[in-house]
Protein backbone atom coordinates (compact mmCIF):
# COMPACT_ATOMS: atom_id res chain seq x y z
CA UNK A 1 14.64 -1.36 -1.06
CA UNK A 2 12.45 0.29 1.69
CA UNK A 3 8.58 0.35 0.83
CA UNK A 4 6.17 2.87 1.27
CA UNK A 5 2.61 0.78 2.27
CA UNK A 6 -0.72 2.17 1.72
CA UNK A 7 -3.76 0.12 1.96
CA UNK A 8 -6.53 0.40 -0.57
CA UNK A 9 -9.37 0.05 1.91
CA UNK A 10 -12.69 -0.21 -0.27
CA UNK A 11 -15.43 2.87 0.70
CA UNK A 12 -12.57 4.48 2.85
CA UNK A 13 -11.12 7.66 2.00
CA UNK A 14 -7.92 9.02 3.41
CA UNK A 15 -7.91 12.32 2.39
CA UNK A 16 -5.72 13.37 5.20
CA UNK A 17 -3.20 10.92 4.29
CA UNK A 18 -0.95 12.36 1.80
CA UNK A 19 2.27 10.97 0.54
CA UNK A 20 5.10 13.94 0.59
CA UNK A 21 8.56 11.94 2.44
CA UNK A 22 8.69 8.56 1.56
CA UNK A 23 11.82 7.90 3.37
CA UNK A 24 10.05 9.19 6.69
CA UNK A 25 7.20 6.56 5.77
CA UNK A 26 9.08 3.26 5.12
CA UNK A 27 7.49 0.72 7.81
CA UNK A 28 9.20 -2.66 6.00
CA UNK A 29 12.43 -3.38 3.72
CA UNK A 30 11.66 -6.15 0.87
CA UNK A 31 14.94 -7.40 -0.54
CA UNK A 32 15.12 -8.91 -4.12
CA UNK A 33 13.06 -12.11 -3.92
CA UNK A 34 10.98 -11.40 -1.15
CA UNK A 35 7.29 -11.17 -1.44
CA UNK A 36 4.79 -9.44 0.12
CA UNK A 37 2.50 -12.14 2.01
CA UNK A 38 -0.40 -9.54 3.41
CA UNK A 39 -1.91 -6.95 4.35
CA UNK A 40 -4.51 -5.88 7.07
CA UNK A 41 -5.68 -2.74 8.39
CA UNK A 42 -8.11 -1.26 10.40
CA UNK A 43 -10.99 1.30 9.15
CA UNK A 44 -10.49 4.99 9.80
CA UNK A 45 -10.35 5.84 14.12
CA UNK A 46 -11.48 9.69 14.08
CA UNK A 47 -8.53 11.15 15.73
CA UNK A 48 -6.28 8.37 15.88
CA UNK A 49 -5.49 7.15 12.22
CA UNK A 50 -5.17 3.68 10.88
CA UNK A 51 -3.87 0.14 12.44
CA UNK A 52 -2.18 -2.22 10.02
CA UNK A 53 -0.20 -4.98 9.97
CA UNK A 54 1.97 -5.79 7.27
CA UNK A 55 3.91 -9.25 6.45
CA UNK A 56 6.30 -10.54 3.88
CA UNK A 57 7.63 -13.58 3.14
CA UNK A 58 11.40 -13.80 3.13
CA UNK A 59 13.47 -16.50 0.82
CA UNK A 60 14.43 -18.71 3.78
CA UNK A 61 10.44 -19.58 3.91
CA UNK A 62 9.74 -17.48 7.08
CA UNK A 63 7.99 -14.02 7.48
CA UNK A 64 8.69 -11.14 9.12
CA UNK A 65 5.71 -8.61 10.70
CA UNK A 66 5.46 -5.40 11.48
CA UNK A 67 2.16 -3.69 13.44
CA UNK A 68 2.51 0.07 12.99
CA UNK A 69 -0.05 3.12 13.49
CA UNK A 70 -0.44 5.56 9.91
CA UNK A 71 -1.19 8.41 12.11
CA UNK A 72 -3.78 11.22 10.58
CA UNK A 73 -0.99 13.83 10.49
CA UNK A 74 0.89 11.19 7.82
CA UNK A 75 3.31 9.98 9.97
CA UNK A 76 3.99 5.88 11.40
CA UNK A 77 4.55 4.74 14.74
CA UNK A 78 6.15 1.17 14.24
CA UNK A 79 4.05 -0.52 17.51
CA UNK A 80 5.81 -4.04 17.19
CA UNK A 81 8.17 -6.11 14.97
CA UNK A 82 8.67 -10.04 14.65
CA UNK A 83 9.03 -12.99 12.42
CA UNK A 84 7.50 -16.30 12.55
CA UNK A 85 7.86 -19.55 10.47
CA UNK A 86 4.25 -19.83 8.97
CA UNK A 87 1.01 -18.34 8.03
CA UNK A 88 -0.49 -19.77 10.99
CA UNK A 89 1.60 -17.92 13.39
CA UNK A 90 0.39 -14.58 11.21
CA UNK A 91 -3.11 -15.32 12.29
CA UNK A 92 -2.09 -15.59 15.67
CA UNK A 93 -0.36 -12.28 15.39
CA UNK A 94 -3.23 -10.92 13.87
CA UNK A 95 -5.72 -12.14 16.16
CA UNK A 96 -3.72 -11.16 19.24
CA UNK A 97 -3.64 -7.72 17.66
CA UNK A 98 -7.12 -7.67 16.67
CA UNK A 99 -8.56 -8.42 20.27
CA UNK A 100 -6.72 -5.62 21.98
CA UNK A 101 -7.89 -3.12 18.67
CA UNK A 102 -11.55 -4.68 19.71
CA UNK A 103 -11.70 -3.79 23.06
CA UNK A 104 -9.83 -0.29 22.90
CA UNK A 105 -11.65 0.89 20.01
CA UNK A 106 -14.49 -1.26 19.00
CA UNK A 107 -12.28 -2.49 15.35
CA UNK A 108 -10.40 -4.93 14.14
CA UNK A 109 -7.89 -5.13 11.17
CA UNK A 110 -9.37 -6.65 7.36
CA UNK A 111 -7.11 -7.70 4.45
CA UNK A 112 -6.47 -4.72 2.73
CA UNK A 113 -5.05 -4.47 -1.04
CA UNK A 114 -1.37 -2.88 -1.30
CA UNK A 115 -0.37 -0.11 -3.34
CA UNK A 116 3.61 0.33 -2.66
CA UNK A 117 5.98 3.17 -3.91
CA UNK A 118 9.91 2.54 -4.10
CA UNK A 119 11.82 5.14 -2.73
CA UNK A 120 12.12 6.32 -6.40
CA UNK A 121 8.23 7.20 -6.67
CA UNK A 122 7.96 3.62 -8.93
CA UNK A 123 4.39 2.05 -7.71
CA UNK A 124 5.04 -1.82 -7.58
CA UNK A 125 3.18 -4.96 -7.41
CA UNK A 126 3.73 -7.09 -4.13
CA UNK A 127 6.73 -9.56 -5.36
CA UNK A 128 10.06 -7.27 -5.63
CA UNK A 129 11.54 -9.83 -8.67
């Protein structure tokens, strides 16, 4: 099942994020019982979009990341992949990611809620059962 990922960012309104091609979209596949273990993303960068970093837990125990751009024009640049064996290693991932986002543009990623569509249009909850 490929996912469709849009943070709920409280007091943040993408406006000029709209959600026409899911299919063009999907940043992350979540196979039946896999989870989805977070969320982060960055606030709004005038003219550059939205950092986030998305993780889910796979049924072996480890989780798989992915660190993309949701670009103001709608589209995703995947910027890295990986997996790791723990949470811990997330937050390592996250803070690596979060001191180069610092110093080029003065942010860092947050946990951010998940709203995710199925190629379908079906809105989910974050455990695909």
């Amino acid at each position: 099942m490929l996912l469709y990922f849009e943070p709920i960012i409280t007091g943040l309104h993408h406006s000029t994020m709209k959600n026409p091609d899911l299919r063009s979209q999907a940043v992350m596949n979540v196979d039946k019982g896999e989870s989805i273990a977070g969320m982060w993303a960055t606030p709004m960068i005038p003219e550059i979009g939205v950092y986030k970093l998305a993780v889910k837990k796979r049924k072996d125990g480890t989780f798989e990341w992915v660190h993309f751009q949701h670009r103001l024009d709608n589209t995703r640049k995947v910027l890295f992949r990986g997996e790791v064996e723990s949470m811990d290693r997330v937050a390592d991932v996250l803070g690596a990611a979060n001191k180069h986002l610092q110093n080029i543009y003065g942010v860092t990623m947050s946990v951010a809620d998940v709203g995710m569509t199925t190629l379908d249009g079906r809105k989910i909850d974050g455990k695909v059962h």
